[in-house]
C-alpha atoms as a PDB file:
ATOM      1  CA  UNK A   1      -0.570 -45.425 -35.545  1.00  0.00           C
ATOM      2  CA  UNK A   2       2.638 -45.174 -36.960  1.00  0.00           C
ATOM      3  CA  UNK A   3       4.669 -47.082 -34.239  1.00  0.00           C
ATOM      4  CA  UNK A   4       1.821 -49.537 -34.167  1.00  0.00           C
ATOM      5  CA  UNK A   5       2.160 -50.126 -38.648  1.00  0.00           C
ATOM      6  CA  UNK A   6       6.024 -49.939 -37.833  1.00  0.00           C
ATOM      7  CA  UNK A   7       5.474 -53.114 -35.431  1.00  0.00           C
ATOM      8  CA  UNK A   8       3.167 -55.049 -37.484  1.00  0.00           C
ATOM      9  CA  UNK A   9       5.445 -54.844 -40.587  1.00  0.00           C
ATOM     10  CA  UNK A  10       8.215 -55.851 -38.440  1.00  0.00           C
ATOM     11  CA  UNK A  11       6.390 -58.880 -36.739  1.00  0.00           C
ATOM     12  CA  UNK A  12       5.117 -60.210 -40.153  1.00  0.00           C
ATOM     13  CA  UNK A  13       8.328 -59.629 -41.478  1.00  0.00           C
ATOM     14  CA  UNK A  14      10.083 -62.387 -39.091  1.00  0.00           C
ATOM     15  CA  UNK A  15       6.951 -64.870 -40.244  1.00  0.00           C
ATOM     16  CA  UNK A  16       7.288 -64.639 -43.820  1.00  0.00           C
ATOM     17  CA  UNK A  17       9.965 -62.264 -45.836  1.00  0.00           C
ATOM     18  CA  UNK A  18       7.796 -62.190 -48.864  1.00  0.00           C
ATOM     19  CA  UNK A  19       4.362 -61.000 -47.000  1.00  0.00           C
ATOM     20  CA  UNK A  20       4.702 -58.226 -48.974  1.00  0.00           C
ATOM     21  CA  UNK A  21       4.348 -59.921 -52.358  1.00  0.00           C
ATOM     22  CA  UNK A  22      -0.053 -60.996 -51.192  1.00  0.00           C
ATOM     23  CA  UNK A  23      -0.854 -58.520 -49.045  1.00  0.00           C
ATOM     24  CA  UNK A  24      -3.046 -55.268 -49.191  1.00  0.00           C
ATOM     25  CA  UNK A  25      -3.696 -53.062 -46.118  1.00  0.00           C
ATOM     26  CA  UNK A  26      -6.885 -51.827 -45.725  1.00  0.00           C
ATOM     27  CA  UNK A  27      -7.167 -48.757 -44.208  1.00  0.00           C
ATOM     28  CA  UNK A  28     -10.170 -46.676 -43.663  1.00  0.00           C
ATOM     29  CA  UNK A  29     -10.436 -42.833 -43.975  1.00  0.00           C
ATOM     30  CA  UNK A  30      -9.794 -42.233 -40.590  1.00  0.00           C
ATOM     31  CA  UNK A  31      -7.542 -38.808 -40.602  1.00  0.00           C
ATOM     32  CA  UNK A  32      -4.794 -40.692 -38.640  1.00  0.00           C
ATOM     33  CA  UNK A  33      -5.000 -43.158 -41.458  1.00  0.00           C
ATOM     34  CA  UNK A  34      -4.693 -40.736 -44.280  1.00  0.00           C
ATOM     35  CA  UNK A  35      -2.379 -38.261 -42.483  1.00  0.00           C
ATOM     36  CA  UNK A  36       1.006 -37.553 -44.529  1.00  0.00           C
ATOM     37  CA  UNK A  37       3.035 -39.102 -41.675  1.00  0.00           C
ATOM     38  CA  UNK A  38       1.215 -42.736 -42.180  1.00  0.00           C
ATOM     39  CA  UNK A  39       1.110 -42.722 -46.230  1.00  0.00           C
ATOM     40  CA  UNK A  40       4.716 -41.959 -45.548  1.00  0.00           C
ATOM     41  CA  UNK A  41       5.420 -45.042 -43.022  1.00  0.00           C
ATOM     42  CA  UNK A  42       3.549 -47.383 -45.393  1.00  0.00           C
ATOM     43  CA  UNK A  43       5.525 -46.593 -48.356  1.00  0.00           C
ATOM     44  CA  UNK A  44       8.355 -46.463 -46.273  1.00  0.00           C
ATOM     45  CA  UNK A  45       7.444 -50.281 -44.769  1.00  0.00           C
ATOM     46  CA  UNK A  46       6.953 -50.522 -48.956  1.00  0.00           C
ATOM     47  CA  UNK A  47       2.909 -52.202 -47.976  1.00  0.00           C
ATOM     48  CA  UNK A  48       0.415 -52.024 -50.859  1.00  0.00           C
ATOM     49  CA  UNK A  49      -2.539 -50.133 -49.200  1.00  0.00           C
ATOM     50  CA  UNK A  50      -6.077 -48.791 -49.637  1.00  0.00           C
ATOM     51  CA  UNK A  51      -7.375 -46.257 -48.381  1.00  0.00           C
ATOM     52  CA  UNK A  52     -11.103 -46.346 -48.368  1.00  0.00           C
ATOM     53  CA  UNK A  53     -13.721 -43.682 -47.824  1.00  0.00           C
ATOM     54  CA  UNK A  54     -15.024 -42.264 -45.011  1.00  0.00           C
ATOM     55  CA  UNK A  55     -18.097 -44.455 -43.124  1.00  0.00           C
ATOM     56  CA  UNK A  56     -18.010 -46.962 -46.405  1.00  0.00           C
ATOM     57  CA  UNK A  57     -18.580 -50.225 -44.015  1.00  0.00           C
ATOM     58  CA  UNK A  58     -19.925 -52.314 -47.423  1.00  0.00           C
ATOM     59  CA  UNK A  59     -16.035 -52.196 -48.949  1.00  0.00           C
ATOM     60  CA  UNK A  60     -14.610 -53.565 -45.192  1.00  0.00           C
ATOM     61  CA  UNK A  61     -14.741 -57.421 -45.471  1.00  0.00           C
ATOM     62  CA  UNK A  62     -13.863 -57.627 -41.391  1.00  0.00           C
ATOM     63  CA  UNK A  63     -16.741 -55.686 -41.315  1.00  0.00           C
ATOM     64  CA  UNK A  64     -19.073 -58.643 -42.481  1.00  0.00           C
ATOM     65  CA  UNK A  65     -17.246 -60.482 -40.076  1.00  0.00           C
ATOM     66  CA  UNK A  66     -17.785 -58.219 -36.859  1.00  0.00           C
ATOM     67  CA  UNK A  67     -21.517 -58.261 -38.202  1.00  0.00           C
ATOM     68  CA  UNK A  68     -21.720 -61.920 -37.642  1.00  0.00           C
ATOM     69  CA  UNK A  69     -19.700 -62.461 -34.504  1.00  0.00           C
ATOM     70  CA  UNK A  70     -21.534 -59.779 -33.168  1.00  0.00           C
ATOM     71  CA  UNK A  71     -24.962 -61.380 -34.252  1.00  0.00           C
ATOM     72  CA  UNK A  72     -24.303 -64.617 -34.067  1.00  0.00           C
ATOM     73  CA  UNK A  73     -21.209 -65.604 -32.082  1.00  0.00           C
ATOM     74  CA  UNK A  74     -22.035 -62.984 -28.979  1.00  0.00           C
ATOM     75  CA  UNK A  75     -25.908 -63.831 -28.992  1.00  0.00           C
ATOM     76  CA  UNK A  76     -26.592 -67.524 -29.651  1.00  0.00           C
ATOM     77  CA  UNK A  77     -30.113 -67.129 -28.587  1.00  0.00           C
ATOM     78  CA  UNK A  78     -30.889 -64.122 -30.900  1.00  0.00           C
ATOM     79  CA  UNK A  79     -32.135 -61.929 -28.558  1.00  0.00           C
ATOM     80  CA  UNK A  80     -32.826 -58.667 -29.699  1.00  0.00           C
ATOM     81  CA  UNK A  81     -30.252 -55.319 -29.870  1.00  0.00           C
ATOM     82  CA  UNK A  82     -29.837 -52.273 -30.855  1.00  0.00           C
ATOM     83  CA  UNK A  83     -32.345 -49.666 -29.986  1.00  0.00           C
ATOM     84  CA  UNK A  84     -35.394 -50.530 -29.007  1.00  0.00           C
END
C-alpha cells in the first residue's frame, strides 16, 4: 500500500503540481489503511485524507458508482443477482 500511495502521489504530481490544493483521499478502515506506516506516508506525500469506518459503504461515493455499473452497466437486461 505504501509503494502503491508513494506512486500515485508521484504520477499526479507530474499532471498537476497543485493536486494537492482539491484533493481528499478516501480511505477506508482497512488495517493496511490505518496502519502507522500509511498515516505516516500520507502525511509524508503531505495528502489531505479520511479515514472512514469500518464496512460504512453509504460515506464511499465510488461506492454508488460500483452499485450502478454493476447493476446497470454489467447487466443491461436486468437479469436477476445475488442470491437466489
Amino acid at each position: 500500500m505504501i509503494s502503491f500511495l508513494s506512486r500515485l502521489a508521484l504520477i499526479l504530481s507530474a499532471e498537476d503540481k497543485e493536486w494537492r490544493r482539491n484533493t481528499i483521499w478516501l480511505m477506508d478502515g482497512a488495517k493496511y489503511h490505518t496502519s502507522a506506516d500509511t498515516r505516516k506516508i500520507l502525511k509524508q506525500i503531505g495528502v489531505n485524507f479520511i479515514i472512514s469506518a469500518p464496512y460504512s459503504y453509504d460515506a464511499a461515493a465510488v461506492e454508488l458508482f460500483f452499485a450502478y455499473y454493476k447493476q446497470v452497466q454489467t447487466n443491461p437486461d436486468n437479469e436477476r443477482t445475488g442470491k437466489k
